[in-house]
Protein backbone atom coordinates (compact mmCIF):
# COMPACT_ATOMS: atom_id res chain seq x y z
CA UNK A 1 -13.10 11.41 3.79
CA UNK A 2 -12.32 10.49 6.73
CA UNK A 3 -8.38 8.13 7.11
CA UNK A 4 -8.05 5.88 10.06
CA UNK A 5 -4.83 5.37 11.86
CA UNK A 6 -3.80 2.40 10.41
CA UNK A 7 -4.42 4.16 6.26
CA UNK A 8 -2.18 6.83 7.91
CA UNK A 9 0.18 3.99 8.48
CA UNK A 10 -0.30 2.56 5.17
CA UNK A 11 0.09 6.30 3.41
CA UNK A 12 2.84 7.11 5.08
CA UNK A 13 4.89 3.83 4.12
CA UNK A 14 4.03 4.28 0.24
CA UNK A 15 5.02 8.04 0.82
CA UNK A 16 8.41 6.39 0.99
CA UNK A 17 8.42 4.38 -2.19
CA UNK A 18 11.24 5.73 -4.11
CA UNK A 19 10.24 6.75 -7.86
CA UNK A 20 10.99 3.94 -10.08
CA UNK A 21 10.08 0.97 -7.90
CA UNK A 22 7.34 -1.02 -6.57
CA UNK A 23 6.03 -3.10 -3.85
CA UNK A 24 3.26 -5.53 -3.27
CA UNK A 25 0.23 -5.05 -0.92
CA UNK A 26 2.00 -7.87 1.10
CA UNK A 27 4.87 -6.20 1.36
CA UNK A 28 3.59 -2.93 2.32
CA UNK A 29 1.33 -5.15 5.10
CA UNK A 30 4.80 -6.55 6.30
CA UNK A 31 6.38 -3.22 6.46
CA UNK A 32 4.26 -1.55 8.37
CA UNK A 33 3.92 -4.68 10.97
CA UNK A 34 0.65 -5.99 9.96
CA UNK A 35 1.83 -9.15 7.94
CA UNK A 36 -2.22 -10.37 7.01
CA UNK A 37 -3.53 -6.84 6.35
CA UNK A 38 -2.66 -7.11 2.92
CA UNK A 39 -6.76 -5.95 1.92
CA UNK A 40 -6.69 -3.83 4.29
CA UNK A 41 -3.78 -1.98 2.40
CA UNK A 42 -5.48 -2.16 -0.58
CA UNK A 43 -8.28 -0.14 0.77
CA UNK A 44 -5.94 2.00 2.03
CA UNK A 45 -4.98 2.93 -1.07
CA UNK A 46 -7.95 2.80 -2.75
CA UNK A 47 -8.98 5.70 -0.32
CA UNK A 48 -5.95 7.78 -0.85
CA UNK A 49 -6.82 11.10 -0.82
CA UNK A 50 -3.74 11.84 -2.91
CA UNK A 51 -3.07 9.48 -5.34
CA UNK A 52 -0.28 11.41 -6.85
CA UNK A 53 1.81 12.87 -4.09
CA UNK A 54 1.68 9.77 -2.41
CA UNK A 55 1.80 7.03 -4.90
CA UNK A 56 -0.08 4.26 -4.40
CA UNK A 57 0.09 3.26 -7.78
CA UNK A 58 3.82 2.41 -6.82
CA UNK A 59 1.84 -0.39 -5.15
CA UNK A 60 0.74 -3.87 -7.13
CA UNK A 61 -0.38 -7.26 -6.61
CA UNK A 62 2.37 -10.23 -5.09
CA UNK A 63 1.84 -11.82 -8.33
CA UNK A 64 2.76 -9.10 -9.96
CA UNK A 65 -0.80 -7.95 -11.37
CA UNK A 66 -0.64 -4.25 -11.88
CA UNK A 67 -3.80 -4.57 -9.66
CA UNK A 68 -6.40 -1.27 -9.22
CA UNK A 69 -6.09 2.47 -9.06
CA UNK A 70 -8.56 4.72 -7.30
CA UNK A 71 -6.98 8.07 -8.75
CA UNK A 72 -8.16 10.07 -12.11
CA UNK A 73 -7.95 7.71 -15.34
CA UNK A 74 -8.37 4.50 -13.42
CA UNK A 75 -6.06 1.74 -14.24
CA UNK A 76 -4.73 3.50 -17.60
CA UNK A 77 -3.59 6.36 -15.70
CA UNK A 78 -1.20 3.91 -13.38
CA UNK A 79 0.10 1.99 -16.50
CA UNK A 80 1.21 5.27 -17.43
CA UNK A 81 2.33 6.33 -14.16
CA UNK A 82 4.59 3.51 -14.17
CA UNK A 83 5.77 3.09 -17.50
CA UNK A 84 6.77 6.98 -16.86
CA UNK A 85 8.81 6.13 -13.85
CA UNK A 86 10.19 3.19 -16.22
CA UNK A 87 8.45 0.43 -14.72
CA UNK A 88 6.84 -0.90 -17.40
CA UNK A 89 8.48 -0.53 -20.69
């Protein structure tokens, strides 16, 4: 699959997501200097080619929605990424 520039961007931002937090879509849009790409961040992630090494599933919804996960297990597997990294008790 092929990753446009601006999923590179994306990627690279969660990449940084320290192990134990989160941020929203919106937030990762507004970090990486695209304020109203928020979808386009969630297809970013949805096309991560890594969904473990770089963890989009640090990533969730601005209302707090644990939101989707593209990687093996679907959205069970991120519920138990993040309850594992203490996010969710």
């Amino acid at each position: 699959m092929k990753i446009t520039r601006f999923q590179q961007k994306v990627l690279n931002y969660i990449s940084k997501i320290p192990k134990g937090e989160i941020r929203s879509y919106k937030e990762v849009a507004k970090g990486i200097n695209h304020p109203k790409a928020i979808r386009a961040v969630a297809t970013a992630c949805k096309r991560n080619p890594f969904p473990i090494q770089i963890p989009c599933h640090r990533v969730i919804k601005s209302n707090g929605d644990i939101g989707k996960y593209s990687g093996p297990g679907g959205i069970k597997a991120k519920i138990k990424l993040l309850k594992k990294e203490g996010f969710i008790k």
